[in-house]
N, C-alpha and C. Protein backbone atom coordinates (compact mmCIF):
# COMPACT_ATOMS: atom_id res chain seq x y z
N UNK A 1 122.92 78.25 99.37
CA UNK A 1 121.90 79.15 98.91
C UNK A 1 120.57 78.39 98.85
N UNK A 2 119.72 78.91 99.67
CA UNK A 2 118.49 78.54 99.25
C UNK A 2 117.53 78.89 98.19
N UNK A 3 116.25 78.29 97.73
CA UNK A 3 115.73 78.46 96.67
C UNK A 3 114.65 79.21 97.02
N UNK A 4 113.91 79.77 96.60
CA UNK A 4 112.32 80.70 97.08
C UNK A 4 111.31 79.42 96.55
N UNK A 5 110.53 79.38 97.45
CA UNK A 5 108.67 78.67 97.19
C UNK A 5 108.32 79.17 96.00
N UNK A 6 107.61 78.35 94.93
CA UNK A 6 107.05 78.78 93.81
C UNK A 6 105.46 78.98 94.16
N UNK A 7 104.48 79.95 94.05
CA UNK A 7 103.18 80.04 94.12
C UNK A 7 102.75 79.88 92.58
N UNK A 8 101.58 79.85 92.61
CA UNK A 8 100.84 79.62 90.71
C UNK A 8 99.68 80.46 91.44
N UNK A 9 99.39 81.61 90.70
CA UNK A 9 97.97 82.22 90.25
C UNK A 9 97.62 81.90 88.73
N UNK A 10 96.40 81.36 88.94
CA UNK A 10 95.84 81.04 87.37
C UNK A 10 94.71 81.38 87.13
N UNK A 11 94.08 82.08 86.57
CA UNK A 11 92.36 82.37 86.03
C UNK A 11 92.47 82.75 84.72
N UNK A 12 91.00 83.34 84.87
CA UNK A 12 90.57 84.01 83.38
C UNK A 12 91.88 84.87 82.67
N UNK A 13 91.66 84.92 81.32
CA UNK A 13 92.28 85.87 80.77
C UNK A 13 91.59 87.14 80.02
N UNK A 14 90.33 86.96 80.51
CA UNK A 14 89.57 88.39 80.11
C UNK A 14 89.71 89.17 80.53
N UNK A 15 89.48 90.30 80.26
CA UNK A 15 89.04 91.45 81.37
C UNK A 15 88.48 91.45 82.12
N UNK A 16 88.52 92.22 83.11
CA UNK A 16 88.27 91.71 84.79
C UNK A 16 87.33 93.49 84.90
N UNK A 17 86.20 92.69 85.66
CA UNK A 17 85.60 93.96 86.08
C UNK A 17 86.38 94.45 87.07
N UNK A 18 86.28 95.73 88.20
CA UNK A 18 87.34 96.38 88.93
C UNK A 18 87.32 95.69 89.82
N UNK A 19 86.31 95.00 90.90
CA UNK A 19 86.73 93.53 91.74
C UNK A 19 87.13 92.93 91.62
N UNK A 20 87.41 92.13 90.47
CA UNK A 20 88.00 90.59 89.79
C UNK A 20 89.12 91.29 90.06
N UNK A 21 89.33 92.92 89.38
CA UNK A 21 90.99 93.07 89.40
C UNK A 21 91.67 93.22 91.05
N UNK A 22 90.58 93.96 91.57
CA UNK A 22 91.15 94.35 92.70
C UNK A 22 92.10 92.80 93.74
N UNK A 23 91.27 92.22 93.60
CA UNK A 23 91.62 90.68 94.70
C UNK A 23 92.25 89.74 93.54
N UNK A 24 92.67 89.78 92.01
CA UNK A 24 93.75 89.41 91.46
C UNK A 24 94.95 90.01 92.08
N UNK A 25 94.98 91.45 92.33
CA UNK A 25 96.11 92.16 92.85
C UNK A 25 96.38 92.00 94.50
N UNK A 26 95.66 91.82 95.27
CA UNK A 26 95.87 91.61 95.99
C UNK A 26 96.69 90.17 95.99
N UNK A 27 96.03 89.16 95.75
CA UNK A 27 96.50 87.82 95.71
C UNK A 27 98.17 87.92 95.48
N UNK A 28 98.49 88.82 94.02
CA UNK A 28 99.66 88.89 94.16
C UNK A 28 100.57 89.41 94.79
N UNK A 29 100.17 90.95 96.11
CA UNK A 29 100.73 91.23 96.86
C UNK A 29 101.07 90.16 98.23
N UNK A 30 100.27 89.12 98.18
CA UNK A 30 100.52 88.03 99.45
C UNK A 30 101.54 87.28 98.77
N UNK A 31 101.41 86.97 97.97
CA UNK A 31 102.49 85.78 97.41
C UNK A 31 104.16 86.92 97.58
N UNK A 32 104.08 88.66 96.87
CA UNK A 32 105.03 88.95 96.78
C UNK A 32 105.54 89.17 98.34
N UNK A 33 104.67 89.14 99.58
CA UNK A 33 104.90 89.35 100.81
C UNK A 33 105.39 88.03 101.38
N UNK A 34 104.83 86.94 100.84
CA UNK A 34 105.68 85.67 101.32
C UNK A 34 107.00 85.54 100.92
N UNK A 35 107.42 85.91 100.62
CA UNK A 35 109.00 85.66 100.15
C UNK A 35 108.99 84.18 98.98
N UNK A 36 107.93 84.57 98.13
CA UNK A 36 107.96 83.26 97.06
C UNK A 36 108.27 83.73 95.74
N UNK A 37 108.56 82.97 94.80
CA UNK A 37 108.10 83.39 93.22
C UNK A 37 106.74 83.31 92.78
N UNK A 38 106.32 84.17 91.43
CA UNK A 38 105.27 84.44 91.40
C UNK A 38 105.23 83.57 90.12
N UNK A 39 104.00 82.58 89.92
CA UNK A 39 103.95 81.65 88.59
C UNK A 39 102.88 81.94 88.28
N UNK A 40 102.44 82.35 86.56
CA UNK A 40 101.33 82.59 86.04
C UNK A 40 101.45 82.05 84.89
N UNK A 41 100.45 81.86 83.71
CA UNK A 41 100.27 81.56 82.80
C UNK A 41 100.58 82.99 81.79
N UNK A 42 100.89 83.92 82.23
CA UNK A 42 101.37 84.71 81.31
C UNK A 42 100.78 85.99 80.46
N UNK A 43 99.28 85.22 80.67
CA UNK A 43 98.44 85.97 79.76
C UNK A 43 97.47 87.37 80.66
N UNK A 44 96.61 87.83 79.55
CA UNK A 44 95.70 88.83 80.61
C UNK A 44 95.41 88.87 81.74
N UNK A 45 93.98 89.11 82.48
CA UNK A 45 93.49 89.43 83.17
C UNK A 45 94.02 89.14 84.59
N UNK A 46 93.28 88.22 85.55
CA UNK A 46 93.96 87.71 86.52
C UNK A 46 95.58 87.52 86.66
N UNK A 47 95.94 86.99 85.48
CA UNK A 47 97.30 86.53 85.48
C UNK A 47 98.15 87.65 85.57
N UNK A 48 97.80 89.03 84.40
CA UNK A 48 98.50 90.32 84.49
C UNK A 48 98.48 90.69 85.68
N UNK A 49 97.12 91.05 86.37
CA UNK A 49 96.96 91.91 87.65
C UNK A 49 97.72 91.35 88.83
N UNK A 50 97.73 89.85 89.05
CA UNK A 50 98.37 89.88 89.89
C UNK A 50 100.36 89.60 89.51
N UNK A 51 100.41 89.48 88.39
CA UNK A 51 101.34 89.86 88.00
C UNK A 51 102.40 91.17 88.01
N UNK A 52 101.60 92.27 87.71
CA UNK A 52 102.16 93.52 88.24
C UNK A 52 101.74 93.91 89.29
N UNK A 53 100.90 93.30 89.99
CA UNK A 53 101.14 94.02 92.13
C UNK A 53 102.07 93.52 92.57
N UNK A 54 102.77 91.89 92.14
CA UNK A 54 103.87 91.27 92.65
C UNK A 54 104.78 92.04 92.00
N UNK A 55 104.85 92.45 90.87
CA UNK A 55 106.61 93.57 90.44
C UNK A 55 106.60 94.91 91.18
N UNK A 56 105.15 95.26 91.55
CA UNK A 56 105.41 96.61 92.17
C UNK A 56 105.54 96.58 93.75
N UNK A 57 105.14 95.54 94.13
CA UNK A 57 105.35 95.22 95.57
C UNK A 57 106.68 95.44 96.43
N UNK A 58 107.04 96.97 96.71
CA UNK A 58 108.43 96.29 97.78
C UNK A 58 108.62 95.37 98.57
N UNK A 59 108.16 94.45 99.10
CA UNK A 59 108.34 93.63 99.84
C UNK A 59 108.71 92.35 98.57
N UNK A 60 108.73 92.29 97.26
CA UNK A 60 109.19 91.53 96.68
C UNK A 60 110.58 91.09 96.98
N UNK A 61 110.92 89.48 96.98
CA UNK A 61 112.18 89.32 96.90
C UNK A 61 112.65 88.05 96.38
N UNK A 62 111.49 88.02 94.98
CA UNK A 62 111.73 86.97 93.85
C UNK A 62 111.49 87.38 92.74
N UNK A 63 110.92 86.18 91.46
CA UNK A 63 110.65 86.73 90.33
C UNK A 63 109.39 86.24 89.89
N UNK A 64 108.74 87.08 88.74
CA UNK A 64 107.28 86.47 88.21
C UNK A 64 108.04 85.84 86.98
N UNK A 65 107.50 84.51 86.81
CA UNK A 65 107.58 83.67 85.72
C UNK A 65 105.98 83.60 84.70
N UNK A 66 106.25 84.08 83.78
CA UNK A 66 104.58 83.83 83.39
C UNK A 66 104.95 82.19 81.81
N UNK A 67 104.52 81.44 82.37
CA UNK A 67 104.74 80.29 81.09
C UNK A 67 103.59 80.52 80.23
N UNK A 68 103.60 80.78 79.31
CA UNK A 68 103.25 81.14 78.11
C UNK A 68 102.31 79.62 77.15
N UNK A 69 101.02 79.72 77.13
CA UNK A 69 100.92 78.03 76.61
C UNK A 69 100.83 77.71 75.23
């Protein structure tokens, strides 16, 4: 059995104007299209958004880890 590539998205945890969010989400639809896991810090903004485009992504076929600091 092989293991999946780990990616890390990390930024702000503010609120994201609707650009910041838009290309947070995107970011996480590439990572969920690479066939990797998704690594975040856990928290708001960036980290959420691209956090849930990678869970809603069908082409997912790993997991989001968010480490918590």
């Amino acid at each position: 059995m092989s293991r999946l590539p780990n990616i890390l998205v990390i930024g702000s945890s503010k609120p994201l104007e609707e650009a910041a969010q838009q290309r947070a989400a995107a970011a996480g639809r590439v990572v969920a299209s690479s066939g990797a896991n998704l690594i975040t810090g856990g928290r708001g903004g960036v980290m959420a958004a691209a956090s849930e485009a990678y869970r809603k992504s069908p082409l997912r076929c790993g997991q989001v880890i968010g480490i918590l600091p």
